[in-house]
N, C-alpha and C. Protein backbone atom coordinates (compact mmCIF):
# COMPACT_ATOMS: atom_id res chain seq x y z
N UNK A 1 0.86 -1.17 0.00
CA UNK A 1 0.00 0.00 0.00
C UNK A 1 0.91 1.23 0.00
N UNK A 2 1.02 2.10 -0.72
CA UNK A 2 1.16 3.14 -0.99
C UNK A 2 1.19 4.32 0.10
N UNK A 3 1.90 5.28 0.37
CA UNK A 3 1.42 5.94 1.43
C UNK A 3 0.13 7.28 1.28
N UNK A 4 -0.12 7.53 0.20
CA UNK A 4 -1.29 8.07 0.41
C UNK A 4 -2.16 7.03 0.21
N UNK A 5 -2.39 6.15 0.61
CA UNK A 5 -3.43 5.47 0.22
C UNK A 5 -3.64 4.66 1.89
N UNK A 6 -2.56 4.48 2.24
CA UNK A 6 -2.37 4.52 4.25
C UNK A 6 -2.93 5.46 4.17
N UNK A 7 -2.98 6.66 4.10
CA UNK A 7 -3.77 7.72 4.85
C UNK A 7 -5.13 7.83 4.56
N UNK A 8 -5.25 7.76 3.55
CA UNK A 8 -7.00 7.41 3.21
C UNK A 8 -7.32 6.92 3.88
N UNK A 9 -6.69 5.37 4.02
CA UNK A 9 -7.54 4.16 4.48
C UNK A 9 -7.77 4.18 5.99
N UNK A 10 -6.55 5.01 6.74
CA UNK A 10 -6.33 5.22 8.44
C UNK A 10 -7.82 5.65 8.70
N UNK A 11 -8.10 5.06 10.11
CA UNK A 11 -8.98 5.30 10.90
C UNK A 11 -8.76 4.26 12.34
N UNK A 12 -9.45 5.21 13.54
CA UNK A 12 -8.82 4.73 14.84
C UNK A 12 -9.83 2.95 14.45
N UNK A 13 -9.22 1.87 14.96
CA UNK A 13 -9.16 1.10 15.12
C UNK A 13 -9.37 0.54 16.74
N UNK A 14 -10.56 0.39 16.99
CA UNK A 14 -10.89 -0.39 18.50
C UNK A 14 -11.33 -1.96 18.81
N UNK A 15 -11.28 -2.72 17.66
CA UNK A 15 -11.62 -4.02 17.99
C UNK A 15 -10.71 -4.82 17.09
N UNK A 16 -9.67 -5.65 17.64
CA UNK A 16 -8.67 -6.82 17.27
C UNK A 16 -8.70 -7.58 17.59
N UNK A 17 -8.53 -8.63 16.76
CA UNK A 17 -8.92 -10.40 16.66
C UNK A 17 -8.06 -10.71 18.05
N UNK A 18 -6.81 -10.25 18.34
CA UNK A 18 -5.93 -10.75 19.50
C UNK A 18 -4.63 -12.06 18.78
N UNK A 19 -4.80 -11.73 17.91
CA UNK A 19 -3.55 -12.31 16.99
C UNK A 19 -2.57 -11.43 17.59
N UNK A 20 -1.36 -12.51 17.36
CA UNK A 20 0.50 -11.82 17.64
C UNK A 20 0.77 -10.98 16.29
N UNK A 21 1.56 -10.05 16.79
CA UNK A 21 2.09 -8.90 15.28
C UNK A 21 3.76 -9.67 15.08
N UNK A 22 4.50 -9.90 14.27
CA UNK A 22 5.43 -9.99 14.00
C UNK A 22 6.09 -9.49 14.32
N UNK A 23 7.32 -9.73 15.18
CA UNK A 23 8.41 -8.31 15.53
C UNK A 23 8.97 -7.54 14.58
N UNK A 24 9.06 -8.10 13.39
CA UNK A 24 9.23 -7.40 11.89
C UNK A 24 8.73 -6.46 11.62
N UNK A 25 7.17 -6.35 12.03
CA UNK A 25 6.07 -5.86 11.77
C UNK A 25 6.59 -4.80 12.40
N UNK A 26 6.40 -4.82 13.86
CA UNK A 26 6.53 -4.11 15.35
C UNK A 26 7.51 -2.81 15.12
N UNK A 27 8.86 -3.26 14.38
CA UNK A 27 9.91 -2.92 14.32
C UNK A 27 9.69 -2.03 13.30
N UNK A 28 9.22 -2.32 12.17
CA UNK A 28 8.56 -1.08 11.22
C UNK A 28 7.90 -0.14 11.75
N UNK A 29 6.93 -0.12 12.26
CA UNK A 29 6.02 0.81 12.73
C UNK A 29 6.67 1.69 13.82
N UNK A 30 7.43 1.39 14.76
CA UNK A 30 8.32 1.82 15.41
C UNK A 30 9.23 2.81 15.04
N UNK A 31 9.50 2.32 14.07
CA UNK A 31 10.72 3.28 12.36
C UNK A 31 10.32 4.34 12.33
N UNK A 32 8.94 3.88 11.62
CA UNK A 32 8.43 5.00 10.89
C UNK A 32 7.70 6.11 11.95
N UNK A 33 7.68 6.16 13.48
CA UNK A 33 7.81 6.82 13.96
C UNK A 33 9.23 7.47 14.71
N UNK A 34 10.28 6.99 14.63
CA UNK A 34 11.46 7.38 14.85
C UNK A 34 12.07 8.03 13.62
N UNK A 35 11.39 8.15 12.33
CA UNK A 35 11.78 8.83 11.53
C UNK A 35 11.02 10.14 10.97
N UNK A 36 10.14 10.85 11.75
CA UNK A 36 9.26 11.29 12.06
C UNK A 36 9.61 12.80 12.22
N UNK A 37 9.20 13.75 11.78
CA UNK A 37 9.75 15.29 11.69
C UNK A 37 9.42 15.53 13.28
N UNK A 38 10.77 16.76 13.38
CA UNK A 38 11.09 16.95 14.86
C UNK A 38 11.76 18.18 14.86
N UNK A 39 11.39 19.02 15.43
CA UNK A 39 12.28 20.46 15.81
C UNK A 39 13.33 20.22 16.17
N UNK A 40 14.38 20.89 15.54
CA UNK A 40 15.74 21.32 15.68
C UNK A 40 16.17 19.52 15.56
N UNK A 41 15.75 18.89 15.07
CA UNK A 41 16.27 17.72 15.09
C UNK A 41 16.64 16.79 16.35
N UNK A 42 15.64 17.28 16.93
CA UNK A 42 16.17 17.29 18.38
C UNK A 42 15.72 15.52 18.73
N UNK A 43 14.83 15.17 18.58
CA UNK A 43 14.00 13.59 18.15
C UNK A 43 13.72 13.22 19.63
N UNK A 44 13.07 13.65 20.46
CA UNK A 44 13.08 13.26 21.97
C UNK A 44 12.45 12.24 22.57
N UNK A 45 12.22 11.10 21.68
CA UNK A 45 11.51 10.16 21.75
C UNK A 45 12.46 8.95 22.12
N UNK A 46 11.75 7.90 22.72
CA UNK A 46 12.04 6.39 22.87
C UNK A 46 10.35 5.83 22.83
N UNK A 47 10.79 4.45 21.93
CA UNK A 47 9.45 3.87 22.18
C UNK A 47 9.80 2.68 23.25
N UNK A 48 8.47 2.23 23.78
CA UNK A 48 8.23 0.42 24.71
C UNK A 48 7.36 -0.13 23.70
N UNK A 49 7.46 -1.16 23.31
CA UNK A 49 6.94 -2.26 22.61
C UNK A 49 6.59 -3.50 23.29
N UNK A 50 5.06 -3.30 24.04
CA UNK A 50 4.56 -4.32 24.81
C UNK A 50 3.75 -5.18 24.45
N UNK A 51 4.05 -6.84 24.10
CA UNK A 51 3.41 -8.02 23.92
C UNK A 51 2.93 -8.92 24.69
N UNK A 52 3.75 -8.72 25.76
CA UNK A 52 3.40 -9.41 26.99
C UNK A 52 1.84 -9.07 27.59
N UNK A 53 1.42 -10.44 26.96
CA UNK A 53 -0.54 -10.14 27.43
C UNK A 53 -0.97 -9.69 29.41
N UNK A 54 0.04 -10.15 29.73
CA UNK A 54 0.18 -9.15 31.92
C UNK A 54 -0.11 -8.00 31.61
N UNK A 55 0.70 -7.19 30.89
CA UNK A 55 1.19 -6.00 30.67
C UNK A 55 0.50 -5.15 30.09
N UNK A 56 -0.15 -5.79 29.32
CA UNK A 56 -1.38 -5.64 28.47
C UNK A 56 -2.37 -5.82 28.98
N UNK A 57 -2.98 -6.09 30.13
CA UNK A 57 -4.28 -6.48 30.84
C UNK A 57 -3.96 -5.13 32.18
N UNK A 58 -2.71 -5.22 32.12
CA UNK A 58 -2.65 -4.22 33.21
C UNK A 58 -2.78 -2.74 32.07
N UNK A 59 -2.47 -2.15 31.51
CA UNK A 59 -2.72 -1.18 30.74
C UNK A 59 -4.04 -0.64 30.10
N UNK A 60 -4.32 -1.82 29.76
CA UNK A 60 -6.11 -1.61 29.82
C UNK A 60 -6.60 -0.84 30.42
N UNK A 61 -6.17 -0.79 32.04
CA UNK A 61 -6.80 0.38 32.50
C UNK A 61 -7.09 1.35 32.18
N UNK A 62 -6.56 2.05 30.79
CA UNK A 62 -6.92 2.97 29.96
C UNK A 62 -8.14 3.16 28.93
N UNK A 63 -8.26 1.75 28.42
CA UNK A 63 -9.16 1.54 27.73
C UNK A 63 -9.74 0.39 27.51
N UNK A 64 -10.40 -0.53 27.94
CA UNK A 64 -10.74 -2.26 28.27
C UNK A 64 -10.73 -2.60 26.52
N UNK A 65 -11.18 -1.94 25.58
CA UNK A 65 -11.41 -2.74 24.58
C UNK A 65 -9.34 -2.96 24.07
N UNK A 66 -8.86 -2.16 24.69
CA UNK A 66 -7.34 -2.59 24.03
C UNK A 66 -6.61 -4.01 24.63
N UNK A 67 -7.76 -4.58 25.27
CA UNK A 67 -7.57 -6.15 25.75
C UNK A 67 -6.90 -6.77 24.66
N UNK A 68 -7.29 -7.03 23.42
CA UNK A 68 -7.08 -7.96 21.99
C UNK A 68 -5.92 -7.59 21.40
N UNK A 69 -5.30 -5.98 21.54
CA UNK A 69 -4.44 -5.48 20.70
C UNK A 69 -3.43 -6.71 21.24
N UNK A 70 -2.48 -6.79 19.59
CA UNK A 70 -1.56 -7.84 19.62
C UNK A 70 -0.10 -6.89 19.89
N UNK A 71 0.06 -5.63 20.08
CA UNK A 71 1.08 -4.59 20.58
C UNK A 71 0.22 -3.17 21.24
N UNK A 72 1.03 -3.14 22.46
CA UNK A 72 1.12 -1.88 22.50
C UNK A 72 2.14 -0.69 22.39
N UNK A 73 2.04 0.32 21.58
CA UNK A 73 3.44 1.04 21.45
C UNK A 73 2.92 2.06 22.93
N UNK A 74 4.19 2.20 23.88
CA UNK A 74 3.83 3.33 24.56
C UNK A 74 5.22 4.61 23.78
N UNK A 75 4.59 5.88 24.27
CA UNK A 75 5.91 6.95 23.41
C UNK A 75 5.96 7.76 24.46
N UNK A 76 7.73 7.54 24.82
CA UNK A 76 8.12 7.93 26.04
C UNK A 76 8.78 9.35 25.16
N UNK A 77 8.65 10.47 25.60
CA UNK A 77 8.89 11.50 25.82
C UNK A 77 9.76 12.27 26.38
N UNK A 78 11.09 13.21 26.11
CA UNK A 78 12.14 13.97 27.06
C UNK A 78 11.58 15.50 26.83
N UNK A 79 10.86 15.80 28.22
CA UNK A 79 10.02 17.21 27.56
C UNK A 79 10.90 18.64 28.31
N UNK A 80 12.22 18.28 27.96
CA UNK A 80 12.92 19.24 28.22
C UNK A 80 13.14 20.04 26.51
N UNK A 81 13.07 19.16 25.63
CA UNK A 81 13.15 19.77 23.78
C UNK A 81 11.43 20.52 24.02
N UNK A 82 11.90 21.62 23.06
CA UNK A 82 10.68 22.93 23.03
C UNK A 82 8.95 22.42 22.47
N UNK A 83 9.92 21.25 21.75
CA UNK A 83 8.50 20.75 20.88
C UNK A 83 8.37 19.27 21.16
N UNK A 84 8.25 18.72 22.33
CA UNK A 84 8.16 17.31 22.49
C UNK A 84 6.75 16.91 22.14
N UNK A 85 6.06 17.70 22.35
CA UNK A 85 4.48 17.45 21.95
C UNK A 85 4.40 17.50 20.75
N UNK A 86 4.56 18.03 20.12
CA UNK A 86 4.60 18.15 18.62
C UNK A 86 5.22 17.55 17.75
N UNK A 87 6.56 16.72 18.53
CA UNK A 87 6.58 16.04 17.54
C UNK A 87 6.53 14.65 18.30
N UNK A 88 6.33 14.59 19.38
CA UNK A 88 5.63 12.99 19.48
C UNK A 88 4.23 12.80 18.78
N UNK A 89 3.61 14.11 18.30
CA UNK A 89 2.33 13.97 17.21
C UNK A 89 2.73 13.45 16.71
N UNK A 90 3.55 13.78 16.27
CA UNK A 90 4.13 13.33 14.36
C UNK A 90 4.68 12.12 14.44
N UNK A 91 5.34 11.73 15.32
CA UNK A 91 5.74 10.02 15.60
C UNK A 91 4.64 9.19 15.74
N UNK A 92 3.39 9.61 16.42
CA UNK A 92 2.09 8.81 16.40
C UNK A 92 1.97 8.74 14.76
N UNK A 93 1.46 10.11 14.09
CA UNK A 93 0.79 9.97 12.90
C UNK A 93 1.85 8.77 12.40
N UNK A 94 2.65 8.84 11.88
CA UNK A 94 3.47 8.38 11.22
C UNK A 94 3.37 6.51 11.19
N UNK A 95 3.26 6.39 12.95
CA UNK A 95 3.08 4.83 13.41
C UNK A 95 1.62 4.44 12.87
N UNK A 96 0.91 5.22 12.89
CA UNK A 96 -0.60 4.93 12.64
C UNK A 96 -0.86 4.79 11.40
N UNK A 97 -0.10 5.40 10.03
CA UNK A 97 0.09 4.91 8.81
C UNK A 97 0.80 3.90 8.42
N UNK A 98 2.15 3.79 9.28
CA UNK A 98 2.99 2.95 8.94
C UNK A 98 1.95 1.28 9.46
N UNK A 99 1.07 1.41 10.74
CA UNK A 99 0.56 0.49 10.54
C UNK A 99 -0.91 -0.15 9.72
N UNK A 100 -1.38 1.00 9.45
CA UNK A 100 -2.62 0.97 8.47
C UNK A 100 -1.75 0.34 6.95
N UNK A 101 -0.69 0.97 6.94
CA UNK A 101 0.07 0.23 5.66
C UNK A 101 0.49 -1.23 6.00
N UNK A 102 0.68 -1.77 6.77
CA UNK A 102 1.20 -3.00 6.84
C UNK A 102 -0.25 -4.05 7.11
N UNK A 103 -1.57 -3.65 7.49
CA UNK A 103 -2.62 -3.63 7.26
C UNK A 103 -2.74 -4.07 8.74
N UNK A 104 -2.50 -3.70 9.79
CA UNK A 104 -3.15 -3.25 11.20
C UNK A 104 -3.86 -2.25 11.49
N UNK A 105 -4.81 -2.59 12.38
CA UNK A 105 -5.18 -1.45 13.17
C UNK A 105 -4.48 -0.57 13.84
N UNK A 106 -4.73 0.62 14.06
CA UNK A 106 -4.20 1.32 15.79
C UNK A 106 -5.24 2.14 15.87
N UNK A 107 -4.89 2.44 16.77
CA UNK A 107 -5.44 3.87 17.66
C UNK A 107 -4.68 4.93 18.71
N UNK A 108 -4.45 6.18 18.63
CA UNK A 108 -3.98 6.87 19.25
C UNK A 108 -4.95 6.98 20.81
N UNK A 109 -4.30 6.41 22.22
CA UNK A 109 -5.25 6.39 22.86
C UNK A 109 -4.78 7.73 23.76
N UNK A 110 -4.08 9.06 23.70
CA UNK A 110 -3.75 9.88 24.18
C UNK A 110 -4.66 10.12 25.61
N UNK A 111 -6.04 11.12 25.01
CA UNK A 111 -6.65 11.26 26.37
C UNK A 111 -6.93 10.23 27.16
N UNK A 112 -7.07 9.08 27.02
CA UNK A 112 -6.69 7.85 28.12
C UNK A 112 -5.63 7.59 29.22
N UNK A 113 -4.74 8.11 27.98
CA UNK A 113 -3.44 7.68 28.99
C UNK A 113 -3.05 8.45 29.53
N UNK A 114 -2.71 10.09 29.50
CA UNK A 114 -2.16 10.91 30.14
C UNK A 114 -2.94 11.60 31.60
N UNK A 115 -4.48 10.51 32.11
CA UNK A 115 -4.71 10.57 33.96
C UNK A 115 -4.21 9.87 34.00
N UNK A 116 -3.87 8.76 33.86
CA UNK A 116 -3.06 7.45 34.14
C UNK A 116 -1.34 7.27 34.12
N UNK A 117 -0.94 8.25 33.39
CA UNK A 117 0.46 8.70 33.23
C UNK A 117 1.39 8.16 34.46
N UNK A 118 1.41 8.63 36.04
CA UNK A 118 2.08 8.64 36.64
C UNK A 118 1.71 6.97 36.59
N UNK A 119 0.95 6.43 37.19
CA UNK A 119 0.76 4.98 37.05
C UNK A 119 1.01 4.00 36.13
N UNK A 120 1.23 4.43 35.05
CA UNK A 120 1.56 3.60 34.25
C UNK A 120 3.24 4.00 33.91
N UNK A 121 3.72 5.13 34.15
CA UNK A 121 5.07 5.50 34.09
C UNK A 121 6.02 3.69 34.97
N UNK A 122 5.06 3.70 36.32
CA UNK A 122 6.06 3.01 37.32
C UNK A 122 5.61 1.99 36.75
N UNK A 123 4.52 1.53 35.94
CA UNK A 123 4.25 0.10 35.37
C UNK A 123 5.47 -0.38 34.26
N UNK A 124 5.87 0.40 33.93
CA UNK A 124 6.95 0.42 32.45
C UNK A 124 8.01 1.27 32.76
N UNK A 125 8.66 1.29 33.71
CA UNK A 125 9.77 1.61 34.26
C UNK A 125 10.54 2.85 33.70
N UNK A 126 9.22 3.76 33.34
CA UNK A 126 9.88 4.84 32.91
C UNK A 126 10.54 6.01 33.88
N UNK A 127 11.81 6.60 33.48
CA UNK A 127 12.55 6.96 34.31
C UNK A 127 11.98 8.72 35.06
N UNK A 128 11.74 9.21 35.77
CA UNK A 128 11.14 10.48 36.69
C UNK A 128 10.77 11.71 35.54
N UNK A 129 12.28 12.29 34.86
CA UNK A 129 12.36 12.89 34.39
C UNK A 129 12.07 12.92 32.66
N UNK A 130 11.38 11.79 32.26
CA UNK A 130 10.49 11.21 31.22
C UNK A 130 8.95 11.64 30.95
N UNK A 131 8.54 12.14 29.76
CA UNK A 131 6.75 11.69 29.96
C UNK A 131 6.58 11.02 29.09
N UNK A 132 5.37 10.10 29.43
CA UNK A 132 4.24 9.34 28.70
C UNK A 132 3.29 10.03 27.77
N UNK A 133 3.30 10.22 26.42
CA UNK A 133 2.86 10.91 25.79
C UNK A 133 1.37 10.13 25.93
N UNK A 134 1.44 8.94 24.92
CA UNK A 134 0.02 8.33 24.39
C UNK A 134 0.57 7.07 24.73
N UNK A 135 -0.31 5.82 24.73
CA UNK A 135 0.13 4.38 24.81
C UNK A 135 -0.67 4.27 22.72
N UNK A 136 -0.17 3.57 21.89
CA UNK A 136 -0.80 2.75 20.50
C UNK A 136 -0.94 1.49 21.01
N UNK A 137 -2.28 0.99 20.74
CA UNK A 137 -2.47 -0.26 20.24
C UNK A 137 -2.49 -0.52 19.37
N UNK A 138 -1.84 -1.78 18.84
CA UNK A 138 -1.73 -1.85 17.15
C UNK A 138 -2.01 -3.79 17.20
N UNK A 139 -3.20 -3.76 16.10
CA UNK A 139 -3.56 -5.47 16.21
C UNK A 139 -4.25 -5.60 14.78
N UNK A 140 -4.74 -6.93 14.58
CA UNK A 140 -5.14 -7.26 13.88
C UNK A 140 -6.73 -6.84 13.94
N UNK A 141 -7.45 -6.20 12.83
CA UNK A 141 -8.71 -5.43 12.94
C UNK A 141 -9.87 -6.80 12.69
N UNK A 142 -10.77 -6.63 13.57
CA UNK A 142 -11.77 -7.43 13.26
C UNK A 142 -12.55 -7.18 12.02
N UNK A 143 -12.96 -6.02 12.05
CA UNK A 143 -13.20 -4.84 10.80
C UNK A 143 -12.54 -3.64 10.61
N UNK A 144 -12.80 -2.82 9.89
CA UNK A 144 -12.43 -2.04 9.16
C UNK A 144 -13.49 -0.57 9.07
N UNK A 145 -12.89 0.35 10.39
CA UNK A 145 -13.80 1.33 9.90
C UNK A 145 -14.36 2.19 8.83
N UNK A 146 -15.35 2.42 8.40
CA UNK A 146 -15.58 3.05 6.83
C UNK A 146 -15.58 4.80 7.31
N UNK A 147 -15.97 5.52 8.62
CA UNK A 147 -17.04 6.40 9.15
C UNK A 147 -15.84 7.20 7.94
N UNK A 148 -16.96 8.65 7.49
CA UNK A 148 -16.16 9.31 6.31
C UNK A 148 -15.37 10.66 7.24
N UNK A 149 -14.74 11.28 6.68
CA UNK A 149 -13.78 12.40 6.84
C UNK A 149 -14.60 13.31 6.13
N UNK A 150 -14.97 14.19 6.45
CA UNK A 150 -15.17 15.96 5.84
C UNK A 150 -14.58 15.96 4.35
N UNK A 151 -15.49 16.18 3.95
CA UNK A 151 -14.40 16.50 2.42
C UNK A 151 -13.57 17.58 1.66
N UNK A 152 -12.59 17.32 1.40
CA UNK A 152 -11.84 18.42 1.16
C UNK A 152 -12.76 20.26 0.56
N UNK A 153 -13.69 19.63 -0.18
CA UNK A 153 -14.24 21.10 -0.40
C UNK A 153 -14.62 21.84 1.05
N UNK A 154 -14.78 21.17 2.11
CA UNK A 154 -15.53 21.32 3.46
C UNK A 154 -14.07 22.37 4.23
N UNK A 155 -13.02 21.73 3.76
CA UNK A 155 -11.97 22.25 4.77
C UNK A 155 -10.89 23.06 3.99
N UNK A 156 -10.91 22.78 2.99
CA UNK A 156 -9.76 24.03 1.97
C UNK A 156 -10.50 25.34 1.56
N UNK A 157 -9.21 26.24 1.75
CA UNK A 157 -9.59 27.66 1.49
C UNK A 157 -8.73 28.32 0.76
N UNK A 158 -8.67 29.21 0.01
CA UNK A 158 -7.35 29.84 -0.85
C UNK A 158 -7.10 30.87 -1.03
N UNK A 159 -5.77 31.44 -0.29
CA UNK A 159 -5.51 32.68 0.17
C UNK A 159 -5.89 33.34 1.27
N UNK A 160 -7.19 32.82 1.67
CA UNK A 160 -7.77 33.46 3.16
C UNK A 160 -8.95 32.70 3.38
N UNK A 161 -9.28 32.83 4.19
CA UNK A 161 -10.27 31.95 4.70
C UNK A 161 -11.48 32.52 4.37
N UNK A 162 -12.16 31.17 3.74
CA UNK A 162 -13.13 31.60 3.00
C UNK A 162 -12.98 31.85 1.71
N UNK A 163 -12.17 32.08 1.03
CA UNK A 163 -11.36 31.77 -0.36
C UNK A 163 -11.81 30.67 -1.24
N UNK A 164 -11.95 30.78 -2.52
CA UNK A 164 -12.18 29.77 -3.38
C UNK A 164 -11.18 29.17 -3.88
């Protein structure tokens, strides 16, 4: 699949068969958020790559249906760089195509995880001076969401807003 055609097809993903992902797999999607645009080049990211179904039952606490996911990516964060938020965005987007291209689900579960942050920091041994951006689940999709996107006439403007 093509990468505009990952992006078409992306949509959050909440129900997986509970199939294993390939570490091959894992390891891609991972990439393609470590290769991911970043201020000043600064890249302040590390990912956790959790398979271990414990670990995964304990994390849930965020969201019960991410029971099935066959990975979870968590994206650990050094929010001393100006733009750690911004570009741990861009490391999500990036994972979320890279796995819609390899033909997984995910989902960005952000507002989930960041009340849960300090608790799940000591669950995954992340170090004080670290944050927990978002946890990804990434699995095999039972289905395939269709719901549509706004269409471009809805959201482009030219020259100023409101512009033809």
């Amino acid at each position: 699949m093509d990468a505009l055609e990952a992006i078409r097809k992306r949509r959050s993903v909440r129900e997986y068969t509970g199939e294993a992902i390939p570490r091959a797999d894992l390891e891609t999607i991972v990439d393609a958020g470590r290769l991911a645009a970043t201020g000043s080049n600064q890249q302040p990211w590390e990912f956790i790559v959790i398979t271990e179904q414990a670990m995964i039952q304990q994390l849930k606490a965020a969201a019960q249906w991410m029971d099935q996911a066959g990975a979870i990516i968590a994206l650990v964060m050094d929010p001393s760089s100006r733009w750690w938020v911004e570009d741990g965005a861009a490391a999500v987007e990036n994972m979320l195509i890279a796995s819609t291209a390899l033909g997984y689900g995910s989902c960005w579960l952000e507002g989930y995880t960041l009340p849960r942050e300090a608790e799940f920091k000591k669950l995954l041994g992340i170090p004080e001076g670290k944050r927990l951006l978002t946890l990804v689940p990434v699995g095999v999709p039972v289905g395939w969401p269709d719901k549509e996107k706004k269409s471009l006439k809805e959201v482009l403007h030219w020259e100023k807003y409101g512009g033809l």
